[in-house]
C-alpha atoms as a PDB file:
ATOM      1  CA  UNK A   1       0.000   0.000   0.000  1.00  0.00           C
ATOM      2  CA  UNK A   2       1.265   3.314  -1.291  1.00  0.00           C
ATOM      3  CA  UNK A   3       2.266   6.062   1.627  1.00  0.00           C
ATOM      4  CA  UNK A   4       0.198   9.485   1.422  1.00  0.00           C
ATOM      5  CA  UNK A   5       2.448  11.831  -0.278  1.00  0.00           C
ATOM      6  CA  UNK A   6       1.540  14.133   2.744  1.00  0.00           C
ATOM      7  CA  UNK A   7       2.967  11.897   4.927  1.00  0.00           C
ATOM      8  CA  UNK A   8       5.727  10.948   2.423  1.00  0.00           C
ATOM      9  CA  UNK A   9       6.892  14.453   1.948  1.00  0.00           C
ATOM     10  CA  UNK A  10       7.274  15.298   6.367  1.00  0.00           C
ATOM     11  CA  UNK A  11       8.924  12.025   5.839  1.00  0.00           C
ATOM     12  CA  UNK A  12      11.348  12.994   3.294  1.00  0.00           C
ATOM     13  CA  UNK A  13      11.804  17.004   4.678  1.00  0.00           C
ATOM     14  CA  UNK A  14      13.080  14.448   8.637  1.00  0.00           C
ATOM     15  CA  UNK A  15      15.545  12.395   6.531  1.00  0.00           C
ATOM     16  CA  UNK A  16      16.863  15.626   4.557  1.00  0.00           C
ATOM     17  CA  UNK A  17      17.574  17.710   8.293  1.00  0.00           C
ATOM     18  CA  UNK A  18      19.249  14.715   9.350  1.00  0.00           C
ATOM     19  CA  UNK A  19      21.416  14.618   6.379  1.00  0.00           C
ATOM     20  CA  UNK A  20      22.401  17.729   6.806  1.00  0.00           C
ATOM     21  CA  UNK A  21      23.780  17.973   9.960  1.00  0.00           C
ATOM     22  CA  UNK A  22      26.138  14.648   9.173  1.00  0.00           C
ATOM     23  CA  UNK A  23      26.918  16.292   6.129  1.00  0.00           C
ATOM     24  CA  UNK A  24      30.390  19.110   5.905  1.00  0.00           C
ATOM     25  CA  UNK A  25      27.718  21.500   3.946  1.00  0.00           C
ATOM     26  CA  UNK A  26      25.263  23.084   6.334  1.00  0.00           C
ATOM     27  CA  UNK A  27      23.764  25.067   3.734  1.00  0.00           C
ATOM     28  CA  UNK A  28      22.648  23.092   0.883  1.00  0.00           C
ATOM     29  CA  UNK A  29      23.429  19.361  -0.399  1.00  0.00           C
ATOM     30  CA  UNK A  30      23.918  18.555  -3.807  1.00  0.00           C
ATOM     31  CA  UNK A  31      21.627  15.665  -5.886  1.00  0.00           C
ATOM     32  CA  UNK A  32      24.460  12.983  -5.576  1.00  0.00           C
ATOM     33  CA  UNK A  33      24.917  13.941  -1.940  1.00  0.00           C
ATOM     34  CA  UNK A  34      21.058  13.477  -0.890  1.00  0.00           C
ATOM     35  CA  UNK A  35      21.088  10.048  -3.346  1.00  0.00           C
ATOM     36  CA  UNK A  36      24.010   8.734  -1.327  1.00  0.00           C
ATOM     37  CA  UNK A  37      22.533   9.712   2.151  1.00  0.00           C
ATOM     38  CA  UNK A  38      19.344   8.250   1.365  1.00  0.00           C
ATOM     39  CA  UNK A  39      20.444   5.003   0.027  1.00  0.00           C
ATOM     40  CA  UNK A  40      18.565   5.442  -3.297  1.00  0.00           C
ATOM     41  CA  UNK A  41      19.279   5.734  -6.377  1.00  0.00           C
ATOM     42  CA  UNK A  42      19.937   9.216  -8.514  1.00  0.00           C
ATOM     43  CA  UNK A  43      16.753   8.736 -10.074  1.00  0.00           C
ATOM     44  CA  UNK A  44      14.477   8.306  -7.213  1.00  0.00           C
ATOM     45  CA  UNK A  45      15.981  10.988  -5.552  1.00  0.00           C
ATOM     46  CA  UNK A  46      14.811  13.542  -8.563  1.00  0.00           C
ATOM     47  CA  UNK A  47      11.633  12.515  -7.922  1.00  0.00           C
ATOM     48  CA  UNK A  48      11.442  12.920  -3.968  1.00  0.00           C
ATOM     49  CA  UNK A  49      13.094  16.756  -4.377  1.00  0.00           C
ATOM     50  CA  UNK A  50      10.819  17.419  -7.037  1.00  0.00           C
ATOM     51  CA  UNK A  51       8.100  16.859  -4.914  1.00  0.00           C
ATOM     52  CA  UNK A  52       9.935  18.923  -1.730  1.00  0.00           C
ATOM     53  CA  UNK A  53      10.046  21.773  -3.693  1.00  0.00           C
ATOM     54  CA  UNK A  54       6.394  21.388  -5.498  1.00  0.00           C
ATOM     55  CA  UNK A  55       5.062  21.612  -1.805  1.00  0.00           C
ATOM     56  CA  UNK A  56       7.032  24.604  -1.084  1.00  0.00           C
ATOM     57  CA  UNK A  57       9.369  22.604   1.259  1.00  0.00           C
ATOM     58  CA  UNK A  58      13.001  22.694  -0.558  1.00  0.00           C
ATOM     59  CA  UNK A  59      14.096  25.603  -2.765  1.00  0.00           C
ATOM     60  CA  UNK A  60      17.062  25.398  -5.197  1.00  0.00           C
ATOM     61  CA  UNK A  61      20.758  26.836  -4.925  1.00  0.00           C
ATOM     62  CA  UNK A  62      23.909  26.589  -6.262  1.00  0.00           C
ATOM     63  CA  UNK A  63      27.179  25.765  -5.077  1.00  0.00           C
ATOM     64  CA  UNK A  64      30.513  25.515  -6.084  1.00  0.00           C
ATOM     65  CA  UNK A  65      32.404  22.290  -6.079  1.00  0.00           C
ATOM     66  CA  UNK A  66      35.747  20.681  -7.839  1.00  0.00           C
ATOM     67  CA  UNK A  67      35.424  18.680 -10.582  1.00  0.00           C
ATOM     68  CA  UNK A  68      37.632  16.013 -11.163  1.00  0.00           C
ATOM     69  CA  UNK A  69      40.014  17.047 -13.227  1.00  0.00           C
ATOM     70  CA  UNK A  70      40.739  20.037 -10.731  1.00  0.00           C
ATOM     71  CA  UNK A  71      38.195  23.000 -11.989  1.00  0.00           C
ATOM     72  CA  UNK A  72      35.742  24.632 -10.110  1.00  0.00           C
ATOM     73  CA  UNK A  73      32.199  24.222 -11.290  1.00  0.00           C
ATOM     74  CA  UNK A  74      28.784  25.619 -10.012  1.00  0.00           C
ATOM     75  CA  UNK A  75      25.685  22.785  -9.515  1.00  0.00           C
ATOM     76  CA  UNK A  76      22.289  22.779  -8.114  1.00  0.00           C
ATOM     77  CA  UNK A  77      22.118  22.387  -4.766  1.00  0.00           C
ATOM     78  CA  UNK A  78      18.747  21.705  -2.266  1.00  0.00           C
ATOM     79  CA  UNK A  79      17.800  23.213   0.996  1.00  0.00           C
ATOM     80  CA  UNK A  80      15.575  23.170   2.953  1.00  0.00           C
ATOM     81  CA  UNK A  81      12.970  26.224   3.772  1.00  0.00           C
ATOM     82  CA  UNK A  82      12.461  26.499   7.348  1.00  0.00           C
ATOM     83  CA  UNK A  83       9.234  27.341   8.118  1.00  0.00           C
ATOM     84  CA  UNK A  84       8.218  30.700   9.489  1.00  0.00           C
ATOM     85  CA  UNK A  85       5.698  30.841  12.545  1.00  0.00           C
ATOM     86  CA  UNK A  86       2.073  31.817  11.851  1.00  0.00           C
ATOM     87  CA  UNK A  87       2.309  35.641  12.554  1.00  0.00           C
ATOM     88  CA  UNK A  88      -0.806  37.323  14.681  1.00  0.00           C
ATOM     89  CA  UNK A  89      -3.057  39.782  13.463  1.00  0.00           C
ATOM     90  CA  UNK A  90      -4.364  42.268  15.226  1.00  0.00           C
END
């Protein structure tokens, strides 16, 4: 029986925090690195940070890494949005 994607996704948005505090990036993890902290493959993982950021839960960055053959290169990198308290109105 197929999870709720509700469920799925608050799911998902626990195992990405606790990635990235074992990770050395605190700001923003890269596909490969979220693939390989998962235990899932490349493909899969797409799909699950698609749906993060559909529900308004991951937003996309960049960061700069070394290739390797030496050279710096810029690729997409996923964080997550921490939610803001419900303000009061008056």
């Amino acid at each position: 029986m197929a999870m709720p994607v509700a469920n799925s996704i608050e799911t998902w948005v626990l195992a990405f925090a606790a990635l990235r505090q074992d990770a050395k990036s605190t700001t923003a993890l890269s596909m490969c690195e979220l693939a390989d902290g998962w235990g899932i493959t490349a493909k899969i993982a797409r799909d699950r940070v698609r749906r993060l950021i559909a529900a308004g839960r991951v937003v996309c960055e960049h960061k700069l890494v070394q290739a390797i053959d030496g050279r710096f290169m810029t690729i997409p990198a996923y964080k997550l949005v921490v939610a803001k308290p419900a303000s009061k109105s008056k």
